[in-house]
Protein backbone atom coordinates (compact mmCIF):
# COMPACT_ATOMS: atom_id res chain seq x y z
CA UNK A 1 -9.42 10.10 13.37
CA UNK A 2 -5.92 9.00 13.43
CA UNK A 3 -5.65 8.23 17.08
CA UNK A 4 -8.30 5.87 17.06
CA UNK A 5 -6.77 4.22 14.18
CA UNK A 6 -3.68 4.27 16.00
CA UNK A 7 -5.19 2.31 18.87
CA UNK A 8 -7.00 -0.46 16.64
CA UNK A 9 -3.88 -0.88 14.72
CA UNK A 10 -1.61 -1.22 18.04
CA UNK A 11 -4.19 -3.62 19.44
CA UNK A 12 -4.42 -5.94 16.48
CA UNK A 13 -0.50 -6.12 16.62
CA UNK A 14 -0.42 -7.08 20.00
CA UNK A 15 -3.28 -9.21 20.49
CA UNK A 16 -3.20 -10.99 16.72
CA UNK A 17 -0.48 -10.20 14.38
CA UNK A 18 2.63 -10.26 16.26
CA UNK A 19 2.17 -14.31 17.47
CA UNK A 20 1.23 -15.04 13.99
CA UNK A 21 4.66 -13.46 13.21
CA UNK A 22 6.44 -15.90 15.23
CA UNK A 23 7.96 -18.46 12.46
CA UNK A 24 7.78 -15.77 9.46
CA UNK A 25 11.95 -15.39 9.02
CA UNK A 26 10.44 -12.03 7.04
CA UNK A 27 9.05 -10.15 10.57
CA UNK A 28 10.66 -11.93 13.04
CA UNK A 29 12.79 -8.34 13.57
CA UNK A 30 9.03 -7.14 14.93
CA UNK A 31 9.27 -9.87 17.64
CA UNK A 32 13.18 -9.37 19.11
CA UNK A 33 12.13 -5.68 19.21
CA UNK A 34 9.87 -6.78 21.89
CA UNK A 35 12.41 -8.94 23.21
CA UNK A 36 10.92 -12.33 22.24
CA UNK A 37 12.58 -14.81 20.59
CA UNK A 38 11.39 -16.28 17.38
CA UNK A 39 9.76 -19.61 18.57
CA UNK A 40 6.33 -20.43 19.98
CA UNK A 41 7.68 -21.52 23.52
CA UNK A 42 9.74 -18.71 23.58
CA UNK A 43 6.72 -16.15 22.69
CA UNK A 44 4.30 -17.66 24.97
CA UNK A 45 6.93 -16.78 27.40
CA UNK A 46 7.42 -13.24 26.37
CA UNK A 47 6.05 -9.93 28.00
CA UNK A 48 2.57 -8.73 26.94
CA UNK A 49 3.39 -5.32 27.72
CA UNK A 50 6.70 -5.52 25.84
CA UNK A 51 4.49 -6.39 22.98
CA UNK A 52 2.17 -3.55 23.44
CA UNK A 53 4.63 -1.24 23.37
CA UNK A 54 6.60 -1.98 20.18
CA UNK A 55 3.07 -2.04 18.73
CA UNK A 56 2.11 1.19 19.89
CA UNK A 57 5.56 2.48 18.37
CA UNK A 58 4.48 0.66 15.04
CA UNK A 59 1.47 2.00 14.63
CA UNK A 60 2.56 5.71 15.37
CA UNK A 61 5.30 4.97 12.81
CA UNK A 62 2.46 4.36 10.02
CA UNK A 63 0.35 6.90 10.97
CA UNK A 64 2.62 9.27 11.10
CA UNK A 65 4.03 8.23 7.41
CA UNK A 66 0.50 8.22 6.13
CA UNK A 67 -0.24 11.78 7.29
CA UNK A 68 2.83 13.41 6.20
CA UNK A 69 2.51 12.21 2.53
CA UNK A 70 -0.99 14.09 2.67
CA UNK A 71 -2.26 11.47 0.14
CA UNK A 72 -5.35 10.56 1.64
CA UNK A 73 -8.30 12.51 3.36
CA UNK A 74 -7.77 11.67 6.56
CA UNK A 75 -12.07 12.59 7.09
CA UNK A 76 -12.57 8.99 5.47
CA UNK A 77 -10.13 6.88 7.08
CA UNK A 78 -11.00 3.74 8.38
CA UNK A 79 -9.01 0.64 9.55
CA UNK A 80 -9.91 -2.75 8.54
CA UNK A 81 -9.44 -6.14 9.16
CA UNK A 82 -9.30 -7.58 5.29
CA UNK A 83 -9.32 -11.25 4.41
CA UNK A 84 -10.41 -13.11 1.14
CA UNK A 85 -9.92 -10.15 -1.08
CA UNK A 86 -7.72 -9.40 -3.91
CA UNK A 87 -5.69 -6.15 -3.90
CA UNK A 88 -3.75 -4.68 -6.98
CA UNK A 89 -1.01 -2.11 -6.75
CA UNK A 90 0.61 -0.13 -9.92
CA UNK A 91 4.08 -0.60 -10.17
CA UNK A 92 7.24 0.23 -12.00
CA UNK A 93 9.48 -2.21 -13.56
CA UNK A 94 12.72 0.12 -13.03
CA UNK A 95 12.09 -0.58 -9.45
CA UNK A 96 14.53 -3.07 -7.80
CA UNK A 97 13.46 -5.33 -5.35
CA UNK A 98 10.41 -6.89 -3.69
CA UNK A 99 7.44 -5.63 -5.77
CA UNK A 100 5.45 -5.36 -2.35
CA UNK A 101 4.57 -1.70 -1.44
CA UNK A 102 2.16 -0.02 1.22
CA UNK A 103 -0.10 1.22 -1.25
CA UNK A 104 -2.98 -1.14 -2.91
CA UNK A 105 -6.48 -0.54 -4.11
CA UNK A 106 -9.32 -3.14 -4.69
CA UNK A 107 -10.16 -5.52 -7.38
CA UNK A 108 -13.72 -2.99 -7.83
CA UNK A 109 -11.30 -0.44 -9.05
CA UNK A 110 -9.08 -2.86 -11.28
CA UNK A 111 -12.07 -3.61 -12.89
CA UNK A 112 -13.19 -0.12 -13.34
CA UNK A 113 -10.32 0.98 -14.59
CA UNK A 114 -10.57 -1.88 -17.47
CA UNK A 115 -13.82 -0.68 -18.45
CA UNK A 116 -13.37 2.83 -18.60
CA UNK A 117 -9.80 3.16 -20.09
CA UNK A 118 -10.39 -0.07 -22.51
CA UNK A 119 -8.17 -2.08 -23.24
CA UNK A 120 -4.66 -0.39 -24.37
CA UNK A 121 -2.37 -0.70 -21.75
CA UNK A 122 -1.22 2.78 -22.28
CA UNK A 123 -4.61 4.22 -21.31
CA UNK A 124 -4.49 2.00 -18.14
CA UNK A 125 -1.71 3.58 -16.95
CA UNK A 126 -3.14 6.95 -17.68
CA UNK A 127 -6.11 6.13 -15.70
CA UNK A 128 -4.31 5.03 -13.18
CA UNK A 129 -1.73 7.52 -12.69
CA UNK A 130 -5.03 9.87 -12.60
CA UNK A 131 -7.35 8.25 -10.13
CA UNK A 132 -4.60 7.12 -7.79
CA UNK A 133 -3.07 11.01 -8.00
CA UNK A 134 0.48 9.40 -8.81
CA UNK A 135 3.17 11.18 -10.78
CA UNK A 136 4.36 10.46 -13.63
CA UNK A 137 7.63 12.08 -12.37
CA UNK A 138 7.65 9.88 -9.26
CA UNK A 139 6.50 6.53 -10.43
CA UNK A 140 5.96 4.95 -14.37
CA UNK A 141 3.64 2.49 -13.30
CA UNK A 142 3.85 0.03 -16.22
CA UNK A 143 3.30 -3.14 -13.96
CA UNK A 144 0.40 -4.18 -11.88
CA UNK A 145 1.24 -6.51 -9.10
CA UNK A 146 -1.72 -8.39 -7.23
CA UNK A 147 -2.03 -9.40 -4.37
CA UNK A 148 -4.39 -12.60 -3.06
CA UNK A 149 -5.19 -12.69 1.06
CA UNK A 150 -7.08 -16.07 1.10
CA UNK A 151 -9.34 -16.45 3.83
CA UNK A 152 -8.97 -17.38 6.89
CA UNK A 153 -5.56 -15.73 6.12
CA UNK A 154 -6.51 -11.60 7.06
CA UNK A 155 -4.38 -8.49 6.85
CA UNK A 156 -4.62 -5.37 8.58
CA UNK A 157 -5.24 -2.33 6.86
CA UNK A 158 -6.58 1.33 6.72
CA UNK A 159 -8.52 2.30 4.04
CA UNK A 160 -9.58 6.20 2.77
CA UNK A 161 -10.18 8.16 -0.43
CA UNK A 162 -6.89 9.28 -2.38
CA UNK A 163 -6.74 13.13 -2.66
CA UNK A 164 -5.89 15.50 -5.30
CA UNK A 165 -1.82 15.88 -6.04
CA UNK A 166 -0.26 18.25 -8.15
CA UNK A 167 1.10 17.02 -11.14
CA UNK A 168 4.96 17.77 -12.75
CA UNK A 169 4.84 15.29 -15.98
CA UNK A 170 8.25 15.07 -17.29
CA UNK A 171 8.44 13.28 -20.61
CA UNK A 172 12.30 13.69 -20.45
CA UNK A 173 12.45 11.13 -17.72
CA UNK A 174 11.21 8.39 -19.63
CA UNK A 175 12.15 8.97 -23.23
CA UNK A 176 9.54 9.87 -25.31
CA UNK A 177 7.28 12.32 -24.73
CA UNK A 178 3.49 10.91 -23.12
CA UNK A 179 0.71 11.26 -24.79
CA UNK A 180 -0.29 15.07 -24.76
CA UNK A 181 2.80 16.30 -23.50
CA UNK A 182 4.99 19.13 -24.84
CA UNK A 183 8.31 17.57 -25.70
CA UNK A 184 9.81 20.81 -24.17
CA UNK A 185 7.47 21.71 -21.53
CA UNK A 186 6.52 20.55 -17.77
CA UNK A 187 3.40 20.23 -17.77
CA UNK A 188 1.64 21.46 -14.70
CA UNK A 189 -1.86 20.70 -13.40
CA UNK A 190 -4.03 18.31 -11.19
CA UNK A 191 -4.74 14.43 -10.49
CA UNK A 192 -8.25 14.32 -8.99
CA UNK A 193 -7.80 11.16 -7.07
CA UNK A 194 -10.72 10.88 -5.62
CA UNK A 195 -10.83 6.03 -5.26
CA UNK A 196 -10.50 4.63 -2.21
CA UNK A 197 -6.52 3.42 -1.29
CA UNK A 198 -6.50 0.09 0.77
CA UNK A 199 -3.07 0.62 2.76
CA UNK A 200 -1.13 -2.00 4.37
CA UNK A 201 1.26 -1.33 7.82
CA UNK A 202 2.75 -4.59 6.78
CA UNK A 203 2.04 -8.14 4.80
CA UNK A 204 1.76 -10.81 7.58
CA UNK A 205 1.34 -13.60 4.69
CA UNK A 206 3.17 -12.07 1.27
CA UNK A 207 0.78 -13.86 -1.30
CA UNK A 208 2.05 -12.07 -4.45
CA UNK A 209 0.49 -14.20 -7.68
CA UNK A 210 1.71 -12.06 -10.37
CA UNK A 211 2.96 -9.21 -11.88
CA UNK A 212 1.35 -8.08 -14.90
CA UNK A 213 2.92 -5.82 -17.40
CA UNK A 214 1.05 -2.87 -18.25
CA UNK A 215 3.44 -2.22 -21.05
């Protein structure tokens, strides 16, 4: 599976993305890796197969991230071409920086999670941390940040269905104990996973609209 997701990802680098690239300050380190210059004349002037090749290394990069986090059964994978959809990924506010991430899922699974875990923010999270098999250990995920790709704006992506994780809850980290955890105890057991993750190589066109506190 992955090498054909490999070469549709490497091809709509080359062919699409990369010129696209050319006057984002954010990605223009894509574009001297191929030994281009960041301006239009300059790019149409640039090497095709210099191109090719940095996006073959960028691709192989992702992929091989992707499969060595084991997060995602790599039976369902499929790469995408997304536009005009709205993507959400959970977040922590102890995080520093740009609240932009690989990892997103759909606006069909925001709104799931809503209607099944109501509407305390606490039992977002929970559902959250349980469909999208995320520690509690390795993320707190008390923010949502969403992201907008209006069309004829598109993204590349690669979508599958999260798998099961292992879980080591440690109320310690954040304070006070979770809901249903032993003050003294790590607990072990499973996150089912099981919704589909929408993950992003890159952001051509960052169009974060908020951040919403899950608090």
């Amino acid at each position: 599976m992955w090498p054909r997701i490999q070469s549709q990802l490497e091809d709509a680098l080359a062919t699409t993305f990369f010129p696209r690239l050319v006057n984002d300050p954010a990605y223009t380190d894509f574009l001297h890796e191929a030994r281009v210059q960041a301006s239009a004349a300059s790019f149409a002037a640039g090497n095709p197969a210099d191109l090719r090749n940095v996006a073959k290394l960028r691709a192989s990069l992702f992929a091989n991230d992707i499969r060595s986090r084991m997060a995602v059964d790599e039976g369902t994978l499929r790469f995408r071409l997304l536009k005009g959809v709205t993507l959400y990924r959970a977040a922590s506010s102890l995080a520093k920086g740009s609240p932009g991430g690989i990892w997103w899922f759909t606006e069909d699974i925001w709104q799931k999670c809503m209607r099944e875990a109501g509407p305390q923010p606490a039992n977002r999270v929970h559902w959250l941390h349980k469909n999208l098999a995320v520690c509690y250990d390795w993320s707190n995920c008390d923010r949502l940040v969403k992201l907008e790709i209006h069309a004829p704006h598109e993204i590349p992506a690669v979508q599958g269905v999260g798998s099961p994780k292992t879980r080591f809850d440690s109320p310690r980290m954040f304070g006070q104990p979770l809901p249903g955890i032993n003050v003294n105890a790590t607990i072990h057991g499973g996150l089912p996973g099981g919704i589909m993750q929408t993950i992003l190589p890159f952001i051509p066109r960052l169009e974060i609209r908020s951040v919403m506190s899950l608090k």
